[in-house]
N, C-alpha and C. Protein backbone atom coordinates (compact mmCIF):
# COMPACT_ATOMS: atom_id res chain seq x y z
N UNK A 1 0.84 -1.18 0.00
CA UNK A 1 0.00 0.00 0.00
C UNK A 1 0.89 1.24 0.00
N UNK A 2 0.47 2.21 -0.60
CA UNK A 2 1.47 3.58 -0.84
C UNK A 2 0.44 4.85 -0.73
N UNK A 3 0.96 5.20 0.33
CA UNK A 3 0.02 6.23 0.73
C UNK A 3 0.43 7.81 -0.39
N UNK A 4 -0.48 8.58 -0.01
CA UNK A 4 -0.42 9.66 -0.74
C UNK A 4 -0.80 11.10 -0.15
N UNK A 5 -0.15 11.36 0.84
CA UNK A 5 -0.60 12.28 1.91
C UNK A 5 -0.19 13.59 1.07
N UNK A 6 -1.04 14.79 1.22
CA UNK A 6 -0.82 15.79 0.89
C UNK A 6 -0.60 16.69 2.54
N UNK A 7 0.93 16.94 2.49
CA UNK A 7 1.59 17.43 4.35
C UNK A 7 0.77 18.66 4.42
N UNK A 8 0.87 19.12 3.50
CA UNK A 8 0.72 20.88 3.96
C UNK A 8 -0.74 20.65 4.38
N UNK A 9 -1.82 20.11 3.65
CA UNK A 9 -3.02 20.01 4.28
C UNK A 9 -3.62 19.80 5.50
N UNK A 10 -2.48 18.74 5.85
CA UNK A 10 -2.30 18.12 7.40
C UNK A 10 -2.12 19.34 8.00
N UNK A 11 -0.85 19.84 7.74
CA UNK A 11 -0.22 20.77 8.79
C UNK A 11 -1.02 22.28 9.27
N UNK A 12 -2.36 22.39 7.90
CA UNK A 12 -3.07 23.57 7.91
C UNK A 12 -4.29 22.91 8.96
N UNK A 13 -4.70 21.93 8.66
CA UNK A 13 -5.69 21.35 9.24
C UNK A 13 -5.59 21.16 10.76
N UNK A 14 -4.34 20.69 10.96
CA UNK A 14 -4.23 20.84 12.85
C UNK A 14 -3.86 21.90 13.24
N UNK A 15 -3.23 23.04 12.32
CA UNK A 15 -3.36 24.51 13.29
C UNK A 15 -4.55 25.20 12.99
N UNK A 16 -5.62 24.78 12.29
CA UNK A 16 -6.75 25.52 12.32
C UNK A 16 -7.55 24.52 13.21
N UNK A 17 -7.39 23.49 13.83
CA UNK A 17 -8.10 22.83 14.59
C UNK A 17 -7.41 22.98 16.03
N UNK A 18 -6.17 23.37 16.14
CA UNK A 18 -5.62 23.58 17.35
C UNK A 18 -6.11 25.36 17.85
N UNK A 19 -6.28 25.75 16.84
CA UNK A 19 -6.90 27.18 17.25
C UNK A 19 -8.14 27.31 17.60
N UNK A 20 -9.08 26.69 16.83
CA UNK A 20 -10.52 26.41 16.96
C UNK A 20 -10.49 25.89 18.87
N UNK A 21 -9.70 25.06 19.26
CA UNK A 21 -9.43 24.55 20.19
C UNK A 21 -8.95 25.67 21.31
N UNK A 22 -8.23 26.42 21.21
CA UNK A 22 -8.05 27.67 21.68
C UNK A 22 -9.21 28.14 22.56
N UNK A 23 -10.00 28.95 21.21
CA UNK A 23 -11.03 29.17 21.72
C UNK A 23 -12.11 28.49 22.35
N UNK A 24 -12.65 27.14 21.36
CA UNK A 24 -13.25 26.27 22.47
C UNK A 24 -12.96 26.29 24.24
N UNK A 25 -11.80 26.29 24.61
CA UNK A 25 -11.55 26.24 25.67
C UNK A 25 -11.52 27.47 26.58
N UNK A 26 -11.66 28.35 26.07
CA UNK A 26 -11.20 30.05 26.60
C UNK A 26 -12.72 30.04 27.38
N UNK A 27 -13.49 29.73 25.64
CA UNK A 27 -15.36 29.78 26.15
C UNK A 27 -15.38 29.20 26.96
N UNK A 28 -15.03 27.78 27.03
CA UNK A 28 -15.98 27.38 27.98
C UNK A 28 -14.81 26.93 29.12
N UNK A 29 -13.74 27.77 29.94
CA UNK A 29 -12.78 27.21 30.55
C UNK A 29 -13.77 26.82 31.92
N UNK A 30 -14.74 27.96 32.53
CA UNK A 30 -14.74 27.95 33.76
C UNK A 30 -15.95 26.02 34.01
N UNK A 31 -16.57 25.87 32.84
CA UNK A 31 -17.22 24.11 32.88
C UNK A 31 -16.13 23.55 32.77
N UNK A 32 -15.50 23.84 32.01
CA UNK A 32 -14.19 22.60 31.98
C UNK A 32 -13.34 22.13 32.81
N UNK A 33 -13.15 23.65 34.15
CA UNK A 33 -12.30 23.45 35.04
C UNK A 33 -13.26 22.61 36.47
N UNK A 34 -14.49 23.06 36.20
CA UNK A 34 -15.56 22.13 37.15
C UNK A 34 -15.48 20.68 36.48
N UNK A 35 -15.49 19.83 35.14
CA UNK A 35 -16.15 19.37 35.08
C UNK A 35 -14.61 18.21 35.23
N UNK A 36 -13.48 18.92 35.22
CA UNK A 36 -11.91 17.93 35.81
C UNK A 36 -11.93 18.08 37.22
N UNK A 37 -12.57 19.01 37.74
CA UNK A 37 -12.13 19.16 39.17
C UNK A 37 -11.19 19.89 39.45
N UNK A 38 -10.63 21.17 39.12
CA UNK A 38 -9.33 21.46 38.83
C UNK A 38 -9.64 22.87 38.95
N UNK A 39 -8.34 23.67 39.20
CA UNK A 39 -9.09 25.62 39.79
C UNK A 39 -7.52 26.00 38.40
N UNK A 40 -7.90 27.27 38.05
CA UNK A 40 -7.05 27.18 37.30
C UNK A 40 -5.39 27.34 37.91
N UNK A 41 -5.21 27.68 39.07
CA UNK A 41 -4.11 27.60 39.22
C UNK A 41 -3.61 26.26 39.27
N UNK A 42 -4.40 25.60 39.24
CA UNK A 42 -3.67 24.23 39.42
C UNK A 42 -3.10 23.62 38.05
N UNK A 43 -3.80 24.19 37.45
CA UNK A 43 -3.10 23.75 35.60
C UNK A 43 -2.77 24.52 34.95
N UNK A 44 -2.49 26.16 35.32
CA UNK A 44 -1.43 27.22 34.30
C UNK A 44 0.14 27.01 34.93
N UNK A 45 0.36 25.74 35.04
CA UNK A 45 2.11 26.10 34.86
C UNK A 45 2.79 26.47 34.05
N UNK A 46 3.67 26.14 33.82
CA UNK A 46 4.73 26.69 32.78
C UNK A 46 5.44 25.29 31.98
N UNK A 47 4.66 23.87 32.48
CA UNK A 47 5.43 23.13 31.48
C UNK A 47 4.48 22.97 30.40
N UNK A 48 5.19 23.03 29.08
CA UNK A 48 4.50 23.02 28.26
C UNK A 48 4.20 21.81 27.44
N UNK A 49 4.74 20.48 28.65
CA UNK A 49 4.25 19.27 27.91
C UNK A 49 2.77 18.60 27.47
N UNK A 50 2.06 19.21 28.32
CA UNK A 50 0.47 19.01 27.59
C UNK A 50 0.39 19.49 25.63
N UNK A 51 1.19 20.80 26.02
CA UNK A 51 0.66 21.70 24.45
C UNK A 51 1.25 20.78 23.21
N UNK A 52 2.81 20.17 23.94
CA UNK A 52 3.51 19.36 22.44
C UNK A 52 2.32 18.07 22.31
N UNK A 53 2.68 17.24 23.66
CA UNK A 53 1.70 16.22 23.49
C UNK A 53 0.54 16.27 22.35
N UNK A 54 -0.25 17.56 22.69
CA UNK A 54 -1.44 17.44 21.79
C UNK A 54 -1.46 18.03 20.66
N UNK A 55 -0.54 18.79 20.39
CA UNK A 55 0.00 18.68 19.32
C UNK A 55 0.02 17.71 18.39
N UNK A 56 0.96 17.20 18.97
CA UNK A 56 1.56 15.52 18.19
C UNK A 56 0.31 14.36 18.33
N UNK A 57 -0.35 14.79 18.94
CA UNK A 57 -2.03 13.91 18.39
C UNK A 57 -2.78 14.24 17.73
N UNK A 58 -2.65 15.63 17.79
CA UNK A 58 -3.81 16.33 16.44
C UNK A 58 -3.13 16.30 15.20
N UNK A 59 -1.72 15.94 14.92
CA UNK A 59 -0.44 15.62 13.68
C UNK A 59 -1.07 13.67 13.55
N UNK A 60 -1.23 13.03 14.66
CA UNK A 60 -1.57 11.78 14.24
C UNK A 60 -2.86 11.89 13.95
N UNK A 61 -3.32 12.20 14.11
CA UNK A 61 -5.68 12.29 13.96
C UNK A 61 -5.22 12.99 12.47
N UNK A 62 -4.80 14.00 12.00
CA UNK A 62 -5.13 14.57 10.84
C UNK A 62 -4.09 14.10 9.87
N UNK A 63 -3.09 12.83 9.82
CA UNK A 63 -2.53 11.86 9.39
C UNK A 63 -2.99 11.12 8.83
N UNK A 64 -4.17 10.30 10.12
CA UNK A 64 -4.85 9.18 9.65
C UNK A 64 -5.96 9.45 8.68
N UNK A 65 -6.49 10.53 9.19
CA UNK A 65 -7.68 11.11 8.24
C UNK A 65 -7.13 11.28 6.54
N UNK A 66 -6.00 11.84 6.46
CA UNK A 66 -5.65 11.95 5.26
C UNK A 66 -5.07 10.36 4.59
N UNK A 67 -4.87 9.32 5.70
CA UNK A 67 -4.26 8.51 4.92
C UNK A 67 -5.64 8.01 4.35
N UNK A 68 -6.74 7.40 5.41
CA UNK A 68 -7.69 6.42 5.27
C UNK A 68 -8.88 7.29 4.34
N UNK A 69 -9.14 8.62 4.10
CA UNK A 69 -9.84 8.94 3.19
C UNK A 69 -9.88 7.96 1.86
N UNK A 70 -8.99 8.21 1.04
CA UNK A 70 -8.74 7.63 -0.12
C UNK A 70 -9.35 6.43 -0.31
N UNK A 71 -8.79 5.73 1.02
CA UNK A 71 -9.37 4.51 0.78
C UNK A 71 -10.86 4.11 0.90
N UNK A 72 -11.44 4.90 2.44
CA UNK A 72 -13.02 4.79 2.64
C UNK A 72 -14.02 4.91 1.43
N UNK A 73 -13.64 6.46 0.44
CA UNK A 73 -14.24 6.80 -0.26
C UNK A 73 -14.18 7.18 -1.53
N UNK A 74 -12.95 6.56 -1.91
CA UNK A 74 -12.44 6.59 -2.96
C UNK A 74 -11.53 8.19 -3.52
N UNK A 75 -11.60 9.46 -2.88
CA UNK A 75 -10.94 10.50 -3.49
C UNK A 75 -11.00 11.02 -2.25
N UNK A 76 -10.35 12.35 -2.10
CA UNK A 76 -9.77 13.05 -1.05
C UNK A 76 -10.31 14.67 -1.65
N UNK A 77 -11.55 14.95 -0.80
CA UNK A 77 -12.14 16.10 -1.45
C UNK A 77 -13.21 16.33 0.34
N UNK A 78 -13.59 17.35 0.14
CA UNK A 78 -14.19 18.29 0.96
C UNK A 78 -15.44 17.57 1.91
N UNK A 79 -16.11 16.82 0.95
CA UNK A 79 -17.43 15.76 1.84
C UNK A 79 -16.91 14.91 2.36
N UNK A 80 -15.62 13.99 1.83
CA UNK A 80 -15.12 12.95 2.04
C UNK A 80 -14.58 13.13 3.59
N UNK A 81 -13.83 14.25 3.15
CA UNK A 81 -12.57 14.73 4.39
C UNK A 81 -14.00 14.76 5.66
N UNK A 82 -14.55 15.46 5.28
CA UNK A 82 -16.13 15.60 6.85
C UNK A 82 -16.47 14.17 7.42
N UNK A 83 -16.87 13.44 6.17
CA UNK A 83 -17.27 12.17 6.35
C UNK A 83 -16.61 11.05 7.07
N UNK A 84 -15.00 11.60 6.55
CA UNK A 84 -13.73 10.60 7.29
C UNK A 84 -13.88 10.92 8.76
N UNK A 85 -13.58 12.14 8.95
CA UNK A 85 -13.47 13.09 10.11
C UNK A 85 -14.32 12.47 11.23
N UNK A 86 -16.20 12.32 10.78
CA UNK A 86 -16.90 12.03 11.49
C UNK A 86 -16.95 10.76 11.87
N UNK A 87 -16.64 9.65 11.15
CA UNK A 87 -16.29 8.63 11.37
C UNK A 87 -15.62 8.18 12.50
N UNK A 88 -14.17 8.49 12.18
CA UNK A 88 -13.55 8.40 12.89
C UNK A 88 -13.64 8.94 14.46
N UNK A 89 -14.27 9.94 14.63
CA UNK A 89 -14.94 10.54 16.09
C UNK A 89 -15.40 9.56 16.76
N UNK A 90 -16.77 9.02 15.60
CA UNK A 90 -17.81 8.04 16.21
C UNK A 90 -17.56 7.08 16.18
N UNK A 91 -16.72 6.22 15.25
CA UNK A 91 -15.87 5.14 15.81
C UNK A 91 -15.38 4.64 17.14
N UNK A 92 -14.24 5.94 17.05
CA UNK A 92 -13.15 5.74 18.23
C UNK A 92 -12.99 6.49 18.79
N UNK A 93 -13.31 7.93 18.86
CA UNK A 93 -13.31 9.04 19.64
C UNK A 93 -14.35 9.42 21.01
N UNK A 94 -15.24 9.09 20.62
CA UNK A 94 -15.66 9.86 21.35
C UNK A 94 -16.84 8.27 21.79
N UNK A 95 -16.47 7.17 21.38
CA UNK A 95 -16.88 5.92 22.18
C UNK A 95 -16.16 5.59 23.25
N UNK A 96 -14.34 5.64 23.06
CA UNK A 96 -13.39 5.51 23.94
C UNK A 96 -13.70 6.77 24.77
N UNK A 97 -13.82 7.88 24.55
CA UNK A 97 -13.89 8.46 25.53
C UNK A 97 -15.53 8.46 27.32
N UNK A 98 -16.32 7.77 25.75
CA UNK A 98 -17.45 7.84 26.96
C UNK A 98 -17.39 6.71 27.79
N UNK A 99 -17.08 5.64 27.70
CA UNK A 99 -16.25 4.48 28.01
C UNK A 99 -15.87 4.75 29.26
N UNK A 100 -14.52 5.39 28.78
CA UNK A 100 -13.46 5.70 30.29
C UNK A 100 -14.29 6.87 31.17
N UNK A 101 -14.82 7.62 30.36
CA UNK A 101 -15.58 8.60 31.22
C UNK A 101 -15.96 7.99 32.20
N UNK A 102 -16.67 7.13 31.98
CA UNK A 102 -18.14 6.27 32.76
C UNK A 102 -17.47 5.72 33.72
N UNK A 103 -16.28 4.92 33.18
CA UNK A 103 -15.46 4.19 34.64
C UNK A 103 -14.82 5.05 35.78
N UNK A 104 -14.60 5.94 35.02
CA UNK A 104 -13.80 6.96 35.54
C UNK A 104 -15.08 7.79 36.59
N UNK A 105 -15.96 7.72 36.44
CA UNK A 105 -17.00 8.37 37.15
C UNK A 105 -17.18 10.28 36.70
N UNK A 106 -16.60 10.55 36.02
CA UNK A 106 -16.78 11.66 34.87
C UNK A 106 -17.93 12.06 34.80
N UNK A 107 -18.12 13.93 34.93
CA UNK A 107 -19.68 13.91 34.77
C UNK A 107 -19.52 14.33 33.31
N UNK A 108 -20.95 13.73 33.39
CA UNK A 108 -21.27 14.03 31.41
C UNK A 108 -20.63 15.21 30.60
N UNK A 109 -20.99 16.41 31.25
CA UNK A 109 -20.38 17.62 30.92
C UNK A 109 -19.10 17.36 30.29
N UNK A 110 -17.73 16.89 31.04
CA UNK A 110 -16.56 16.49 30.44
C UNK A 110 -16.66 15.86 29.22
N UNK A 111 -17.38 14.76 29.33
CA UNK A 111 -17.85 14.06 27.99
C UNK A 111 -18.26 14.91 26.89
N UNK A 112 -19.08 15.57 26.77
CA UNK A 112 -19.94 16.46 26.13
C UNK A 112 -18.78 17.90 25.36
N UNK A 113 -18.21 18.26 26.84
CA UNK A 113 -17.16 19.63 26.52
C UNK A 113 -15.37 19.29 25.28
N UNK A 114 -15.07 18.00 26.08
CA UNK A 114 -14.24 17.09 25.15
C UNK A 114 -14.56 16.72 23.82
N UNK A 115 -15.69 15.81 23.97
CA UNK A 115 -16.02 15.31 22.89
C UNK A 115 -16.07 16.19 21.56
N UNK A 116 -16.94 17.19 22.23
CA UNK A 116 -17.37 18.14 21.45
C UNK A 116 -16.37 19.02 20.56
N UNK A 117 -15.43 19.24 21.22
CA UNK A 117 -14.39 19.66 20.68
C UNK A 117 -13.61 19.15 19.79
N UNK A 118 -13.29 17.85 20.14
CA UNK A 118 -12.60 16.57 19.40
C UNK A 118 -13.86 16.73 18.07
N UNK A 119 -14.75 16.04 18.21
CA UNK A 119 -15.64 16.07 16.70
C UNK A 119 -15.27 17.10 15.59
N UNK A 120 -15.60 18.53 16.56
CA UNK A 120 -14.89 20.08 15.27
C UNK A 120 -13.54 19.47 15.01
N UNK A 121 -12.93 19.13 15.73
CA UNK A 121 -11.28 19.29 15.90
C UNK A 121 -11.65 18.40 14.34
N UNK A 122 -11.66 17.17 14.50
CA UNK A 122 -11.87 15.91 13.32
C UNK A 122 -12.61 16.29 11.69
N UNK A 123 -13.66 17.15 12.36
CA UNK A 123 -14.47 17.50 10.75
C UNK A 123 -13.63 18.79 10.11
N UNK A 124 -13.22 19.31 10.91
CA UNK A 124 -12.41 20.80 10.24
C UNK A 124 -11.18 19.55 10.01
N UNK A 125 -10.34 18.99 10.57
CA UNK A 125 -9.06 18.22 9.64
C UNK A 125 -9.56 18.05 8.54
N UNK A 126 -10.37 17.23 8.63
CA UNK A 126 -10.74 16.40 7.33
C UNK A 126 -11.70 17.56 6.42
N UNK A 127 -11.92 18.37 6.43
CA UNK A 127 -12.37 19.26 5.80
C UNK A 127 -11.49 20.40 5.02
N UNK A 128 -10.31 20.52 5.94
CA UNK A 128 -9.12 21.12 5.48
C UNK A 128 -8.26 20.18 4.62
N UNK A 129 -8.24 19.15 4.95
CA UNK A 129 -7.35 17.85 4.10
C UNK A 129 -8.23 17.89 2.75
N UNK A 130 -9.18 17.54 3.09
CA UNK A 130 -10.65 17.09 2.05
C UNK A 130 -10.17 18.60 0.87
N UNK A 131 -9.98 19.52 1.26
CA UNK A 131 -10.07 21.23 0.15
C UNK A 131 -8.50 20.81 -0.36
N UNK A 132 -7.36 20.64 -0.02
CA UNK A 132 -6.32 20.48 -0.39
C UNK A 132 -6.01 19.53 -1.37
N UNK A 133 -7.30 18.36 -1.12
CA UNK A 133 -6.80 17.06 -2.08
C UNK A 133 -5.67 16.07 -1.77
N UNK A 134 -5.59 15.25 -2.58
CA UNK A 134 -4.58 14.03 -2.27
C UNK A 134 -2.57 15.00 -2.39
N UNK A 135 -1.85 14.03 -1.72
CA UNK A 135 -0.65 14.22 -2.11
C UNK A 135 -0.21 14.27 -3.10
N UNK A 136 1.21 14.04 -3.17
CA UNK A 136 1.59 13.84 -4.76
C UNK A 136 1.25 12.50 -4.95
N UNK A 137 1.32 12.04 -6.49
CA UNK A 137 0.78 10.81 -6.51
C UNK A 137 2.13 9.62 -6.84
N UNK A 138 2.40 8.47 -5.95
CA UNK A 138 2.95 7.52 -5.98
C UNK A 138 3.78 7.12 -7.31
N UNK A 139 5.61 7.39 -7.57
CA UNK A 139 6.17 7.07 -8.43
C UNK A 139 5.75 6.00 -9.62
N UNK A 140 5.68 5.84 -10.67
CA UNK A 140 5.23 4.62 -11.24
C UNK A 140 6.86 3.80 -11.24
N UNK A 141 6.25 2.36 -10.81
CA UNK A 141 7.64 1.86 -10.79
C UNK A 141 8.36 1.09 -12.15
């Protein structure tokens, strides 16, 4: 199998989903900080290993989206990229998360404020991937 990732799409797609994310969180910090349990001094430090971390997951989520498009739906275009996007949420996103929520004893809200975010985060990748189109296309050998 020979993938055909178009990078720059990726790379537009998780900083417009890491920003979207921004704000998501600004809005709604003061539910979010109820719904972890958490005051904000307890989570504005100064290490900035949360920010790479999620980073480097919103680089793998808008990876996969660009790899597995092609294949789900045959082309790498704007409905597709949504379609991948949503999929993949409702798949594995936001099932794993209600999951652990539940064990975890999590009130819904978290579920709901996360999730929610993650879904935009997923349909804007794949919506940004989806406008860019496929990579270059695979050497002929």
């Amino acid at each position: 199998m020979t993938l055909s990732i178009n990078w720059l799409g990726v790379i537009v797609g998780v900083i417009v989903a890491w920003g979207i994310g921004a704000v998501w969180y600004m809005v709604l910090a003061e539910q979010w900080l109820n719904a972890i349990g958490k005051t904000r001094e307890q989570i504005n430090g100064k290490d900035p290993t949360p920010y790479i971390i999620g980073f480097a997951c919103q680089l793998v989520m808008a990876t996969v989206i660009a790899a597995s498009m092609p294949g789900l739906f045959g082309a790498t275009n704007a409905l597709n990229g949504l379609y991948t996007g949503g999929l993949m949420w409702l798949g594995f996103v936001i099932t794993a998360m209600t999951l652990n929520h539940r064990y975890e004893g999590a009130p819904w809200s978290r579920t709901l404020i996360d999730g929610g975010y993650l879904l935009v985060a997923l349909l804007v990748q794949g919506l940004v991937i989806g406008l860019f189109g496929g990579g270059a296309a695979p050497a002929a050998a």
